[in-house]
N, C-alpha and C. Protein backbone atom coordinates (compact mmCIF):
# COMPACT_ATOMS: atom_id res chain seq x y z
N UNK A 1 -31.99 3.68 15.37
CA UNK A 1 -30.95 4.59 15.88
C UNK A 1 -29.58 4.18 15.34
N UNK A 2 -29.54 3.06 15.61
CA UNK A 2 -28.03 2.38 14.71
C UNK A 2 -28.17 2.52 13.45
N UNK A 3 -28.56 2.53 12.70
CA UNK A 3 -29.04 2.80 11.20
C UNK A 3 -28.64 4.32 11.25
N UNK A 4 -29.24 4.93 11.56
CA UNK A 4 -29.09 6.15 11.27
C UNK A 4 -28.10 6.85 11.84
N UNK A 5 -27.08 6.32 12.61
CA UNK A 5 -25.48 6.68 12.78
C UNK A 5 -25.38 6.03 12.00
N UNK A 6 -25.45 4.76 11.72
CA UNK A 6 -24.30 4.25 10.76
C UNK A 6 -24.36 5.25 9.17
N UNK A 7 -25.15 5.43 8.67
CA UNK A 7 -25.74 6.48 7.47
C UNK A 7 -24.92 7.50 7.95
N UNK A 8 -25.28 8.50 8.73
CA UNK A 8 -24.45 9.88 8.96
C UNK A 8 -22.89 9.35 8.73
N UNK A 9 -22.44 8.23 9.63
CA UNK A 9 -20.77 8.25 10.03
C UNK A 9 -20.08 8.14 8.48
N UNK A 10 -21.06 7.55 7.41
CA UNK A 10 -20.48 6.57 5.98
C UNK A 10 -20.64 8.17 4.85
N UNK A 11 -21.98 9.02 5.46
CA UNK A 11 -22.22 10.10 4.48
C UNK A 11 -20.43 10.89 4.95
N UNK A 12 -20.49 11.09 6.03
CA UNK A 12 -19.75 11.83 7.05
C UNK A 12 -18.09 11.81 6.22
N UNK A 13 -18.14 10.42 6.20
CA UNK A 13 -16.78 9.37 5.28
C UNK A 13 -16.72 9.94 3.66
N UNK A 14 -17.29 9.77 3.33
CA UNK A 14 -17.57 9.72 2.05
C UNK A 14 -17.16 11.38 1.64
N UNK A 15 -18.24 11.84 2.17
CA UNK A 15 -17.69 13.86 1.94
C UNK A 15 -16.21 14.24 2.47
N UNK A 16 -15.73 13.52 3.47
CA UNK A 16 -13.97 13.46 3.83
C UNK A 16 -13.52 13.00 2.63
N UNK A 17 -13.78 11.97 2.36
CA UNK A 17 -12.87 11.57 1.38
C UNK A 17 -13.33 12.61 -0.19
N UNK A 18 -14.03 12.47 -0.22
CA UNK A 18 -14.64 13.64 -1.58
C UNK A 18 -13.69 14.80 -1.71
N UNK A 19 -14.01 15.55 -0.40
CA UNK A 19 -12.92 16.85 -0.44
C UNK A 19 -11.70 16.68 -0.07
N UNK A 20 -11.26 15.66 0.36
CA UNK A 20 -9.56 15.12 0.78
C UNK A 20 -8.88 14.74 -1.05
N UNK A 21 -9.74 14.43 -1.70
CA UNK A 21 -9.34 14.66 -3.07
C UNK A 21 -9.00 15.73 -4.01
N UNK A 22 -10.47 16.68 -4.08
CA UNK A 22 -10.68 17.87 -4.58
C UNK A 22 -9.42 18.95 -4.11
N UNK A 23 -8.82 18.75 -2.57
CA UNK A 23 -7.47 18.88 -2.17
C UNK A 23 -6.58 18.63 -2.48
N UNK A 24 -6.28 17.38 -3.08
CA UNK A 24 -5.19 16.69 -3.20
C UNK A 24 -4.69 16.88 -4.86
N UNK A 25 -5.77 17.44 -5.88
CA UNK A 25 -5.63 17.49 -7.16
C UNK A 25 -5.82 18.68 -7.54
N UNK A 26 -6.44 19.28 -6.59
CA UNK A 26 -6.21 20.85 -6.83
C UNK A 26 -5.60 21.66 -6.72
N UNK A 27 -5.64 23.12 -7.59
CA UNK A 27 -4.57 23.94 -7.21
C UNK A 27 -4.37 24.76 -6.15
N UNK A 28 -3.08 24.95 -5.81
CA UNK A 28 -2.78 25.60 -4.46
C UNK A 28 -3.59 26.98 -4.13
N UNK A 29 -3.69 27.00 -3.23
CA UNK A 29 -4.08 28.47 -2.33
C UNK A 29 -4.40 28.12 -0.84
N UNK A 30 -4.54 29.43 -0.33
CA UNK A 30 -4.16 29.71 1.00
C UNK A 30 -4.88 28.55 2.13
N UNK A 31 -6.12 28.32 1.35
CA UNK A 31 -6.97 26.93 2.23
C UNK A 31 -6.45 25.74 1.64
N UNK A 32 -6.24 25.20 0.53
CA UNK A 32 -5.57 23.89 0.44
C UNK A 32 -3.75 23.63 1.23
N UNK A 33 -3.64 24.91 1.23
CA UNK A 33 -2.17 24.48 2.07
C UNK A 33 -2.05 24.85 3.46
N UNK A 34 -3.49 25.17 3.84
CA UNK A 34 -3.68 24.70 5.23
C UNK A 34 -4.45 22.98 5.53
N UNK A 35 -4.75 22.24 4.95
CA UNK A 35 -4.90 21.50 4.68
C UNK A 35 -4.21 19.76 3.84
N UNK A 36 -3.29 20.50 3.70
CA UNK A 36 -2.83 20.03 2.48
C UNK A 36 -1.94 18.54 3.57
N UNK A 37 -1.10 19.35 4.83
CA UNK A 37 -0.69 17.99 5.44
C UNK A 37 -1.30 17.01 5.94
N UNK A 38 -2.82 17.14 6.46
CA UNK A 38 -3.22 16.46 6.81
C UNK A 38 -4.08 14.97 5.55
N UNK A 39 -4.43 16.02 4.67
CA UNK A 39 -5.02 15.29 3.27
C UNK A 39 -3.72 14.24 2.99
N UNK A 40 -2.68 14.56 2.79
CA UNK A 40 -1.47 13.70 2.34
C UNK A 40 -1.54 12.36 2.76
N UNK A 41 -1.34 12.65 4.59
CA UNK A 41 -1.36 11.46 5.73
C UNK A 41 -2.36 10.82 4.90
N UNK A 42 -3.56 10.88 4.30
CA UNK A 42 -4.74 10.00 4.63
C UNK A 42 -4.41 9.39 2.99
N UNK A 43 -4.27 10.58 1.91
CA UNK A 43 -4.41 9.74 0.52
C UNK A 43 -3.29 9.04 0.32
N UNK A 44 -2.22 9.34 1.16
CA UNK A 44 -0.82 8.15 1.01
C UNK A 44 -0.61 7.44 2.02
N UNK A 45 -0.58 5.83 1.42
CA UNK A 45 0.15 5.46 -0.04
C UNK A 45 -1.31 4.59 -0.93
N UNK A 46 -2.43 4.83 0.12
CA UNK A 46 -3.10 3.77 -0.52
C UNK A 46 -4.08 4.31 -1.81
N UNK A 47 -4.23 5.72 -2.24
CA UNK A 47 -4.84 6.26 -2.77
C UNK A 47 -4.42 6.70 -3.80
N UNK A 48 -2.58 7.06 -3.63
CA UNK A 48 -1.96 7.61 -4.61
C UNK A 48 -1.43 6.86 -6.50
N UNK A 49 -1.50 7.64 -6.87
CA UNK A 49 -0.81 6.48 -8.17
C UNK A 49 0.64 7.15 -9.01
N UNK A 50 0.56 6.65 -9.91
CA UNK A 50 1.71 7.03 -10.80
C UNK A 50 1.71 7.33 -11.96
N UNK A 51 2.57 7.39 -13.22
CA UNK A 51 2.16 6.94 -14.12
C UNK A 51 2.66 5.73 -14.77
N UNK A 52 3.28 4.90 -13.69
CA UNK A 52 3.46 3.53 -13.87
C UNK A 52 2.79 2.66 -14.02
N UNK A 53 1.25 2.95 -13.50
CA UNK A 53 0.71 2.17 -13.43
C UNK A 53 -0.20 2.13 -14.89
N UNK A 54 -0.02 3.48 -15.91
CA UNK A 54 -0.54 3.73 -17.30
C UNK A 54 0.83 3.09 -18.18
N UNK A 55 2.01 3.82 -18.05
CA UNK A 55 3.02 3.50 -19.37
C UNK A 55 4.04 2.85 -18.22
N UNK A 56 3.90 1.51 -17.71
CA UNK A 56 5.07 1.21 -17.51
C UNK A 56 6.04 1.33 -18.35
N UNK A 57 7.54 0.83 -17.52
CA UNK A 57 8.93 0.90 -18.55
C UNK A 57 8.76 -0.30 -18.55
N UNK A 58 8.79 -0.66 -20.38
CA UNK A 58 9.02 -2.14 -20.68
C UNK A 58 10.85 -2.94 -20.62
N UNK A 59 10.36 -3.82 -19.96
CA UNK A 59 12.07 -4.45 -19.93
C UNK A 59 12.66 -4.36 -21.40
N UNK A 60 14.04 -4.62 -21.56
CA UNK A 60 14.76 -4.55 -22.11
C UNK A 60 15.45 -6.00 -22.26
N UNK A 61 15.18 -6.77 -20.92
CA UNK A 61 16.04 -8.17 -21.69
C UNK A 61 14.88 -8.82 -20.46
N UNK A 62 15.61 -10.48 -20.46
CA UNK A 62 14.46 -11.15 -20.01
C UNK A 62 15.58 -11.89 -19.01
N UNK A 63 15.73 -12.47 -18.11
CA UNK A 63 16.87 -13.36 -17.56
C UNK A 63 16.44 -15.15 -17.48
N UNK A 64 17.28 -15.82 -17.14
CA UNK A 64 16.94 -17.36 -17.18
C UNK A 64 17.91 -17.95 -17.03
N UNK A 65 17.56 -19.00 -16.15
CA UNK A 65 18.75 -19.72 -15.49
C UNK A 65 18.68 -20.85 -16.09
N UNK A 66 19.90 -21.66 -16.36
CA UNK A 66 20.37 -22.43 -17.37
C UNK A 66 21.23 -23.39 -16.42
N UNK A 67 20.85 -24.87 -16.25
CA UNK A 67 22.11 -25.61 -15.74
C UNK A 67 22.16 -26.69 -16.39
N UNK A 68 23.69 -27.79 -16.18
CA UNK A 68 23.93 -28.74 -17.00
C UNK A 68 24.75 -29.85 -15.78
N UNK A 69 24.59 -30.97 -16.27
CA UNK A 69 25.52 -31.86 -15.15
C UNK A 69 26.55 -33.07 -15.79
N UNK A 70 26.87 -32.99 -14.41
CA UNK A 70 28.65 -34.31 -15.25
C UNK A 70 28.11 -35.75 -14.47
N UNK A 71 28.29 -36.89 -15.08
CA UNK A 71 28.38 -37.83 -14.27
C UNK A 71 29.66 -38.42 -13.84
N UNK A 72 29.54 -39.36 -13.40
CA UNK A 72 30.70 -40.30 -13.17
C UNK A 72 31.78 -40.56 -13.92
N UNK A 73 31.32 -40.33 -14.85
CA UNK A 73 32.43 -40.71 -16.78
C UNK A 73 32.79 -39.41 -16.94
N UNK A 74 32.47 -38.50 -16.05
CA UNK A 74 33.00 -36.97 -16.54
C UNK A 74 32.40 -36.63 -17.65
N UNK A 75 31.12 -37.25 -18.10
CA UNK A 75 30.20 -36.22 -19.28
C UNK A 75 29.21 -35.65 -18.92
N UNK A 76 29.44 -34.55 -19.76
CA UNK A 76 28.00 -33.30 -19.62
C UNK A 76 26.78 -33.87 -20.03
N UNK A 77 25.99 -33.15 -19.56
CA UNK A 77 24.58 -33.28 -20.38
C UNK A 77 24.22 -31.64 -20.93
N UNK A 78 23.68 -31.83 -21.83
CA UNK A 78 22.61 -30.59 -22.46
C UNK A 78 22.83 -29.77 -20.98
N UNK A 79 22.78 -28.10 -21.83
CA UNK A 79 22.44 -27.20 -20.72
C UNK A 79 20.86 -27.10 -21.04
N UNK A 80 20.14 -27.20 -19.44
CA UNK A 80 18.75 -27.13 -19.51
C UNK A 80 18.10 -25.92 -19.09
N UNK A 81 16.97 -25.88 -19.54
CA UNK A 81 16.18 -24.86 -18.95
C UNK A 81 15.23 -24.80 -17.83
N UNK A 82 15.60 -25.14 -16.95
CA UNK A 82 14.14 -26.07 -15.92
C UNK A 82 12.72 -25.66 -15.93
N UNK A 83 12.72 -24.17 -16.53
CA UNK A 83 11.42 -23.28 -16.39
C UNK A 83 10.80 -23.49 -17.98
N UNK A 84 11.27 -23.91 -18.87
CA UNK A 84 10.77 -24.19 -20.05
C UNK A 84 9.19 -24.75 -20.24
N UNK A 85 9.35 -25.82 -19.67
CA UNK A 85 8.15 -26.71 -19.77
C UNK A 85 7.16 -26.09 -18.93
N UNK A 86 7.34 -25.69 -17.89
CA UNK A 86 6.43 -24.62 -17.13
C UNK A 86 6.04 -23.45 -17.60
N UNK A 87 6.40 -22.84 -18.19
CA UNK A 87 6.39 -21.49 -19.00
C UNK A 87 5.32 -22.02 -19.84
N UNK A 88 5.84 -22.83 -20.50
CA UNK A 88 4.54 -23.64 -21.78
C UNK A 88 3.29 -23.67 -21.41
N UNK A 89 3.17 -24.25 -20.22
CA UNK A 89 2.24 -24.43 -19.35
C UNK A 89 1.14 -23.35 -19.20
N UNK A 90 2.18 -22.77 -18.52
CA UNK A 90 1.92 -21.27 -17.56
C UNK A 90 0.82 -20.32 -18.78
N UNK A 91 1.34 -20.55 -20.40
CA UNK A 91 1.15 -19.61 -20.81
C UNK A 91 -0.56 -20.59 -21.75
N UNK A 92 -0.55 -21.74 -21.37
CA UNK A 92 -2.04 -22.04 -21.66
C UNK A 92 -2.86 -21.74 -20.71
N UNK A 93 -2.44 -21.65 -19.70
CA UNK A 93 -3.53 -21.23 -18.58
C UNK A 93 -2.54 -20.36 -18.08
N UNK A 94 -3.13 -19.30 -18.03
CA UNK A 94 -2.46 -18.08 -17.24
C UNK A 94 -3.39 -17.88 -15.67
N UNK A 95 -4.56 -18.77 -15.67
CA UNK A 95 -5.05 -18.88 -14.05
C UNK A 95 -4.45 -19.43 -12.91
N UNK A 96 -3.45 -20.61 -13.78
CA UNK A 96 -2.80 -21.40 -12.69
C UNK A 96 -1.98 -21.22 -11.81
N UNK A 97 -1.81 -21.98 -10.63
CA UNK A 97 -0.47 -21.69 -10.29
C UNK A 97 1.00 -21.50 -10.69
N UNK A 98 1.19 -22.04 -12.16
CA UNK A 98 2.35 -22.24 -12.62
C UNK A 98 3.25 -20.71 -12.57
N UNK A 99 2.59 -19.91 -12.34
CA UNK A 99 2.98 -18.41 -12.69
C UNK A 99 3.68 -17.84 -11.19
N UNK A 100 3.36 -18.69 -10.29
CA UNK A 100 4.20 -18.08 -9.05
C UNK A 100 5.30 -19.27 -9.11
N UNK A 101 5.56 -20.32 -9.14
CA UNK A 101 6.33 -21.25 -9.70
C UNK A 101 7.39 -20.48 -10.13
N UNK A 102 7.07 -19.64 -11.51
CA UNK A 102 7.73 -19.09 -12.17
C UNK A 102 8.94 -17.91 -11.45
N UNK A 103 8.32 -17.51 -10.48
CA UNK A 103 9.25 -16.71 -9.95
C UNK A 103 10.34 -17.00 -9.07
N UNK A 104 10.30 -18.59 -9.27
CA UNK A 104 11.62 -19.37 -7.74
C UNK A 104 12.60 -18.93 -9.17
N UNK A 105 12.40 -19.18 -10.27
CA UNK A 105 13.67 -19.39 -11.43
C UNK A 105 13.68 -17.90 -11.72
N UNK A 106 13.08 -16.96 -11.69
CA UNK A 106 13.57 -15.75 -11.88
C UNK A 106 14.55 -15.21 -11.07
N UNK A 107 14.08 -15.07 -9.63
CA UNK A 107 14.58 -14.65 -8.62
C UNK A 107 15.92 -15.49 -8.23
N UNK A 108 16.12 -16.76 -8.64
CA UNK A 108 17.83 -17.60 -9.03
C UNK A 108 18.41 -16.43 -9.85
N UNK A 109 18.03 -16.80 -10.85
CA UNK A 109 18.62 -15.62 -11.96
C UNK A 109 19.22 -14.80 -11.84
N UNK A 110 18.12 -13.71 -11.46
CA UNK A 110 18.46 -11.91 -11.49
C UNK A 110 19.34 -11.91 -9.92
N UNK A 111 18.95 -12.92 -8.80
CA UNK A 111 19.89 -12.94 -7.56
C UNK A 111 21.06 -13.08 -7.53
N UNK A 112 21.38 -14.02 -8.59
CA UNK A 112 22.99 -15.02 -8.83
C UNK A 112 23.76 -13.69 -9.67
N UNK A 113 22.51 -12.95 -10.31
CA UNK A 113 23.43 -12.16 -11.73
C UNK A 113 23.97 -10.75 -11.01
N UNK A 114 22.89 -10.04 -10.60
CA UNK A 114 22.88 -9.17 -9.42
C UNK A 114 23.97 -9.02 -8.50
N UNK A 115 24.13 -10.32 -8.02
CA UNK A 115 25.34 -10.34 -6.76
C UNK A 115 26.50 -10.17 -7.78
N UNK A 116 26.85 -10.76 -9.03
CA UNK A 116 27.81 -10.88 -9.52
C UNK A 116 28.53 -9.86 -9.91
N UNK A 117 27.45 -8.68 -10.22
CA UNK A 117 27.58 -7.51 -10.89
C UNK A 117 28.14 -6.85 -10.01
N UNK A 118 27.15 -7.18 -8.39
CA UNK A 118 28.00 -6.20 -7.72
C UNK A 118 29.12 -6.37 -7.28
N UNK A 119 29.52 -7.49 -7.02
CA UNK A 119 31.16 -7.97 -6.36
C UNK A 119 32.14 -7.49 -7.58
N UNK A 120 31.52 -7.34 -9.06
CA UNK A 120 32.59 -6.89 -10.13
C UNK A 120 32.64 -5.28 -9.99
N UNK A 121 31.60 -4.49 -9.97
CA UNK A 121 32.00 -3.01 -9.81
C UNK A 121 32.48 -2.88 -8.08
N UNK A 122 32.34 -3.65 -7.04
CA UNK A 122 33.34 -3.70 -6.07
C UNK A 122 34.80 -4.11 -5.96
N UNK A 123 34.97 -4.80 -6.90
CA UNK A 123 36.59 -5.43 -6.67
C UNK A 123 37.20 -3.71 -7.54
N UNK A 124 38.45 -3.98 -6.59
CA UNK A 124 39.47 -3.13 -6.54
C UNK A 124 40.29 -3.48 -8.30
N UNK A 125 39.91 -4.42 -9.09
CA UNK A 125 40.98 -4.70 -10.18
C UNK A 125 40.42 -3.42 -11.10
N UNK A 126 41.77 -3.16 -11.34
CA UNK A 126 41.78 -2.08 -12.63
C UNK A 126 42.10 -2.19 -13.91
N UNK A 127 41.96 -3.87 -14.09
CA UNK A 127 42.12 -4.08 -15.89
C UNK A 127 41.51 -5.73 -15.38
N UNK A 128 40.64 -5.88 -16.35
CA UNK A 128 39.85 -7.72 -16.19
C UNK A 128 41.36 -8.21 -16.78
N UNK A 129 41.55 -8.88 -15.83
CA UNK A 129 43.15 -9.95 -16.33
C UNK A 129 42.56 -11.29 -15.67
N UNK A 130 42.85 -12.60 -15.79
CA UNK A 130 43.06 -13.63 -15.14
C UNK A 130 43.09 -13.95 -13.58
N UNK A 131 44.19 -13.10 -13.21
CA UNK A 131 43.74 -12.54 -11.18
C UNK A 131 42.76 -12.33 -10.78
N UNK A 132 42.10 -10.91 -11.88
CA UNK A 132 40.90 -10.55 -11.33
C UNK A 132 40.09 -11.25 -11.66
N UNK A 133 39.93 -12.55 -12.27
CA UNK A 133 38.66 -12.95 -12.49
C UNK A 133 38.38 -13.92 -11.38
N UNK A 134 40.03 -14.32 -11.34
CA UNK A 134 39.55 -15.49 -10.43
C UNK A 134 39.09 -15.31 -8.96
N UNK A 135 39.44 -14.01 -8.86
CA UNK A 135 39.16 -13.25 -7.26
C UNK A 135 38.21 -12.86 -7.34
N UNK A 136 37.53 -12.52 -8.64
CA UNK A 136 35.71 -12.21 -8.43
C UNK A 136 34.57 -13.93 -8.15
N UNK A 137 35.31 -14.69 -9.21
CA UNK A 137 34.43 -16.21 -8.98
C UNK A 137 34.56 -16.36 -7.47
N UNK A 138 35.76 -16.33 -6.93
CA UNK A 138 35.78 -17.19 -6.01
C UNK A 138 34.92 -16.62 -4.52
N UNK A 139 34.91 -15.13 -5.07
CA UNK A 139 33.82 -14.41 -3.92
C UNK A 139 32.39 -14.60 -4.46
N UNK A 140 32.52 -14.92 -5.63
CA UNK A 140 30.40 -15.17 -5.87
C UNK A 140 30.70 -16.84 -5.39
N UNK A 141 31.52 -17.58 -5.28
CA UNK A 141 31.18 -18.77 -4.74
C UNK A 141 30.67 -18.82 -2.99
N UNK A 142 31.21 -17.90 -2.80
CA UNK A 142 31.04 -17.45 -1.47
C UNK A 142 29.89 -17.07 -1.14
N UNK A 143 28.94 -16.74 -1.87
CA UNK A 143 27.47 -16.01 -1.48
C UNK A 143 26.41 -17.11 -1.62
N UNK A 144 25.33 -16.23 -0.62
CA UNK A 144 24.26 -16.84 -0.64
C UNK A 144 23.77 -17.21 -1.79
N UNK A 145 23.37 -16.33 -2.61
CA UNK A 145 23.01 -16.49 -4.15
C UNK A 145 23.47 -17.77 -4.56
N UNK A 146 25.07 -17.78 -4.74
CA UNK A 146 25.42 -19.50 -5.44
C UNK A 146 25.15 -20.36 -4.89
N UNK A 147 25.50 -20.45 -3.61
CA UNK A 147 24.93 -21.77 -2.82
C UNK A 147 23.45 -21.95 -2.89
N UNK A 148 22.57 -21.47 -3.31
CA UNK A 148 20.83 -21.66 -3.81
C UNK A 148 20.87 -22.15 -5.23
N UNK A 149 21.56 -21.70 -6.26
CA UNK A 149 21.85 -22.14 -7.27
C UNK A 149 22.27 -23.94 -7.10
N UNK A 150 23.32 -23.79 -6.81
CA UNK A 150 24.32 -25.02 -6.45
C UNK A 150 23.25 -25.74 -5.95
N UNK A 151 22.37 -25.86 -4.68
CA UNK A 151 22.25 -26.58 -4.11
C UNK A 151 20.76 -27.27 -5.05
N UNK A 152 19.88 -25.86 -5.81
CA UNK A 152 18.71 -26.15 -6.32
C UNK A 152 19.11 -26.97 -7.93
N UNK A 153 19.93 -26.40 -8.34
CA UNK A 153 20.89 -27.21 -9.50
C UNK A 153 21.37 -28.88 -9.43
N UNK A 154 22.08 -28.91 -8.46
CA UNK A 154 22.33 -30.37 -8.00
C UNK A 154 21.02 -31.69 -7.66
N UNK A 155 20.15 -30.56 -7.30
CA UNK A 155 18.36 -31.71 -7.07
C UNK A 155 17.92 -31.58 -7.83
N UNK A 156 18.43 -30.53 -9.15
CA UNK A 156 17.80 -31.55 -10.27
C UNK A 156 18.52 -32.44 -11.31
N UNK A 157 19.38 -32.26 -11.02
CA UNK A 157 20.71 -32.96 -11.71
C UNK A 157 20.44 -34.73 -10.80
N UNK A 158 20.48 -34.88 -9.28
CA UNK A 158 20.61 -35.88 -9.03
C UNK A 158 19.27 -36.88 -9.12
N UNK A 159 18.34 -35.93 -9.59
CA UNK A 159 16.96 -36.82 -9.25
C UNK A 159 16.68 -37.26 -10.92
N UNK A 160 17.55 -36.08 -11.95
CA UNK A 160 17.67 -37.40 -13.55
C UNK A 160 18.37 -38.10 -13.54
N UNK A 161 19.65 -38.08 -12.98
CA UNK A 161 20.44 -39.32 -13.14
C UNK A 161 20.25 -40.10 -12.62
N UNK A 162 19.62 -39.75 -11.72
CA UNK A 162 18.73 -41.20 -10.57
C UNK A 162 18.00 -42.28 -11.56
N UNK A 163 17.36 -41.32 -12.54
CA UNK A 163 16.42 -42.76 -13.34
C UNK A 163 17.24 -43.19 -14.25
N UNK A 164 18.49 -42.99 -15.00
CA UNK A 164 19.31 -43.55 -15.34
C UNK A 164 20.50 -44.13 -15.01
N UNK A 165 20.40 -44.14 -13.51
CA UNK A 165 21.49 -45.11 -13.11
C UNK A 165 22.98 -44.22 -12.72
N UNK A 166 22.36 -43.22 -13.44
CA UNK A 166 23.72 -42.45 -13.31
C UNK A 166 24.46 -41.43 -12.10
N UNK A 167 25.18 -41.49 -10.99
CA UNK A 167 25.21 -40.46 -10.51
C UNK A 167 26.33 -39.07 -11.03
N UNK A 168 25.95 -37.84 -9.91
CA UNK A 168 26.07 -36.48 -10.70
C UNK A 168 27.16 -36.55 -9.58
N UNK A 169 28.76 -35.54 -10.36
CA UNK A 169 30.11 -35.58 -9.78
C UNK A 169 29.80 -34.05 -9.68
N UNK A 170 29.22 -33.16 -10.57
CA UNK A 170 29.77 -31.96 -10.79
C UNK A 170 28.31 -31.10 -11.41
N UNK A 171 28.17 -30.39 -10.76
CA UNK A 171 26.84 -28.80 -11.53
C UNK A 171 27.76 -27.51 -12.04
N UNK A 172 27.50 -27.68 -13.33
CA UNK A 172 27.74 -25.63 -13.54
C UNK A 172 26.12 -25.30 -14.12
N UNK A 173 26.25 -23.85 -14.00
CA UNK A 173 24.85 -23.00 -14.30
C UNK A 173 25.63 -21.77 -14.75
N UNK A 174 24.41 -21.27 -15.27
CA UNK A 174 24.64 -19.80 -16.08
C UNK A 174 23.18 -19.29 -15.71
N UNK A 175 23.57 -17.66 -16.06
CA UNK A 175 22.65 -17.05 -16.55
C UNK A 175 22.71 -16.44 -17.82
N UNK A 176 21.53 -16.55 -18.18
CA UNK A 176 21.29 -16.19 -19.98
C UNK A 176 20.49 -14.77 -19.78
N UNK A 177 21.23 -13.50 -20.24
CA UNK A 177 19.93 -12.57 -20.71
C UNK A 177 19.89 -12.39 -22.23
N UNK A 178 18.53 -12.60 -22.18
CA UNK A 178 18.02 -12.36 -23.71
C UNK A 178 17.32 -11.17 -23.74
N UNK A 179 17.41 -10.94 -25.07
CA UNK A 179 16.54 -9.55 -25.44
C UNK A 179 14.95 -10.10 -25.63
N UNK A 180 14.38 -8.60 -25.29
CA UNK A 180 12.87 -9.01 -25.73
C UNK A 180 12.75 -8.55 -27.17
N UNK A 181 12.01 -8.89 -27.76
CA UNK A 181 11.16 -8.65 -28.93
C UNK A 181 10.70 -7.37 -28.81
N UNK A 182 10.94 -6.35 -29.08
CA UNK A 182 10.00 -4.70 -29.32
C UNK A 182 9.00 -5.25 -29.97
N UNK A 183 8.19 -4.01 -29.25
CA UNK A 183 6.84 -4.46 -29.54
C UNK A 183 6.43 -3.96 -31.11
N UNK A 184 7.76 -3.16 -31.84
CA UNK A 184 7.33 -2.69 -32.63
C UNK A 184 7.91 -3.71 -33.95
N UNK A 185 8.82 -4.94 -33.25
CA UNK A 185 9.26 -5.94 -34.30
C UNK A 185 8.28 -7.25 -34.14
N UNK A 186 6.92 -7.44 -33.52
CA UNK A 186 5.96 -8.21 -33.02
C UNK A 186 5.50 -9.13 -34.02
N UNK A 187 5.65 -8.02 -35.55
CA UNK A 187 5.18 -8.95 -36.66
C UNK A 187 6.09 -9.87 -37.77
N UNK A 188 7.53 -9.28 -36.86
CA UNK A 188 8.82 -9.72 -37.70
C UNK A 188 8.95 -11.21 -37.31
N UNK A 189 8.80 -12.16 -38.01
CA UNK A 189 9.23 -13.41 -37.67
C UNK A 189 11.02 -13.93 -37.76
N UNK A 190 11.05 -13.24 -38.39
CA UNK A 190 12.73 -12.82 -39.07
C UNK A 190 13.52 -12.06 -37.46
N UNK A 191 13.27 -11.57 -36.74
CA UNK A 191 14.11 -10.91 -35.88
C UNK A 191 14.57 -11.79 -35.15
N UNK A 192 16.01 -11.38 -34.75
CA UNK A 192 16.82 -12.18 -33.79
C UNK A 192 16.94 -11.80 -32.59
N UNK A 193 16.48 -12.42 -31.80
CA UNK A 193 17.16 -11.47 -30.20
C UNK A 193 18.32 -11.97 -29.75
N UNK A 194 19.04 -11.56 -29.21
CA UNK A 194 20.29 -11.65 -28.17
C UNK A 194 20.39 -12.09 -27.61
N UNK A 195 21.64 -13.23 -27.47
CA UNK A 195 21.54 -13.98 -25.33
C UNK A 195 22.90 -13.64 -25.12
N UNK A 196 23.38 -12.95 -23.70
CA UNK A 196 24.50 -13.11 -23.41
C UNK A 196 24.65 -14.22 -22.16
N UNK A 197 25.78 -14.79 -21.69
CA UNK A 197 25.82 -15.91 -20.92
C UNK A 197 26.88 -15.29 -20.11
N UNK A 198 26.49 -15.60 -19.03
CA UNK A 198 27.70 -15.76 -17.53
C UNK A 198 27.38 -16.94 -16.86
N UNK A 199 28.54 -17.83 -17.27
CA UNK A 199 29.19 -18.65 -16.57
C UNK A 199 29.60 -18.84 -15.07
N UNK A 200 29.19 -19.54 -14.04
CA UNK A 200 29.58 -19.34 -12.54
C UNK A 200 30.42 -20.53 -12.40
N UNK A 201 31.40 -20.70 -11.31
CA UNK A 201 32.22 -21.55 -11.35
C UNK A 201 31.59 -22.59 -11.15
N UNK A 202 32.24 -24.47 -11.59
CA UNK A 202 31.14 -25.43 -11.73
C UNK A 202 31.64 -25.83 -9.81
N UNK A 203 30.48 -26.48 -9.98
CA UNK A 203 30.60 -26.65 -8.27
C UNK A 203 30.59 -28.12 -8.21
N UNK A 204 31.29 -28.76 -7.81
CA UNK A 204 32.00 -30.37 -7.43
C UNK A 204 31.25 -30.61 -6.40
N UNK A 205 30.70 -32.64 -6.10
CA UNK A 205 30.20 -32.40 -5.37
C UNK A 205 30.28 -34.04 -4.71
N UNK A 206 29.82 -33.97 -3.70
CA UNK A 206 30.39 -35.00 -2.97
C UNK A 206 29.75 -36.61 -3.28
């Protein structure tokens, strides 16, 4: 007896969903658009697609966060890439974890760059002069965004100078966007891509 509800309720399922389709892709008339609200409720969102999911839009640049540190003597080091060596990684084994890893340094990035953009088409200045710049830094110093930077920047700044003896006075960071490679320059070994850099104010530290 259970068997044979369970069979009817799944045939029962199955022909709903069959014709909740044949609805949903077919053309209009007087019975599909009596129908038509209730079919919606059921095939959205988990049924529906796009054509995103055939031709995504391929990016246009790539982002990456870039920091460098001062010691005690007031010298820099190399601006680094922290996601470099992971990326390397990431891209011999694409099973691993290294690939969610990957997204703490994206999400720095596009967060720090993002906020920046927007506090610049928000400020009131009507010509980039010197004033206005310094009244835009000093409000991205102010945000959440930098202080994650700053604070994730500085632990790695203090944990190299740690093995050299050295301690860290000062972090600046950037973000770098680079261009991607078109897929249609794939075989050009010769092509150059692009990096532009924004600079955030360096952050001093105790």
């Amino acid at each position: 007896m259970l068997r044979s509800t369970l069979v009817i309720f799944l045939c029962t399922l199955g022909l709903w969903h069959f014709l909740a389709i044949l609805v949903f892709v077919g053309p209009q008339n007087p019975f599909t658009e009596t129908m038509r609200e209730r079919v919606e409720r059921y095939i959205n969102p988990i049924f529906t697609q796009n054509w995103r999911l055939f031709a995504p839009e391929p990016s246009l640049s790539d982002f990456k966060f870039w920091y460098r540190c001062r010691d005690e003597h007031k010298n820099w080091s190399p601006w680094i890439d922290p996601a470099a060596s992971l990326l390397a990684k990431h891209k011999d084994n694409r099973l691993s974890y290294r690939g969610k890893l990957l997204y703490i340094y994206n999400n720095i990035s596009t967060g720090l760059y993002n906020k920046a953009v927007n506090i610049g088409y928000r400020s009131d200045c009507q010509n980039i002069n010197n004033d206005c710049e310094t009244k835009i830094l000093a409000e991205i110093e102010r945000t959440e965004e930098y202080a994650l930077a700053k604070r994730y920047s500085s632990d790695l700044c203090k944990s190299q100078f740690a093995m050299l003896s050295r301690s860290t006075t000062a972090v600046e960071f950037r973000t770098v966007e680079m261009s991607i490679k078109p897929f249609s320059q794939r075989e050009n070994e010769n092509f150059k891509m692009t990096k532009k850099f924004f600079n955030y104010p360096v952050a001093m530290l105790r």
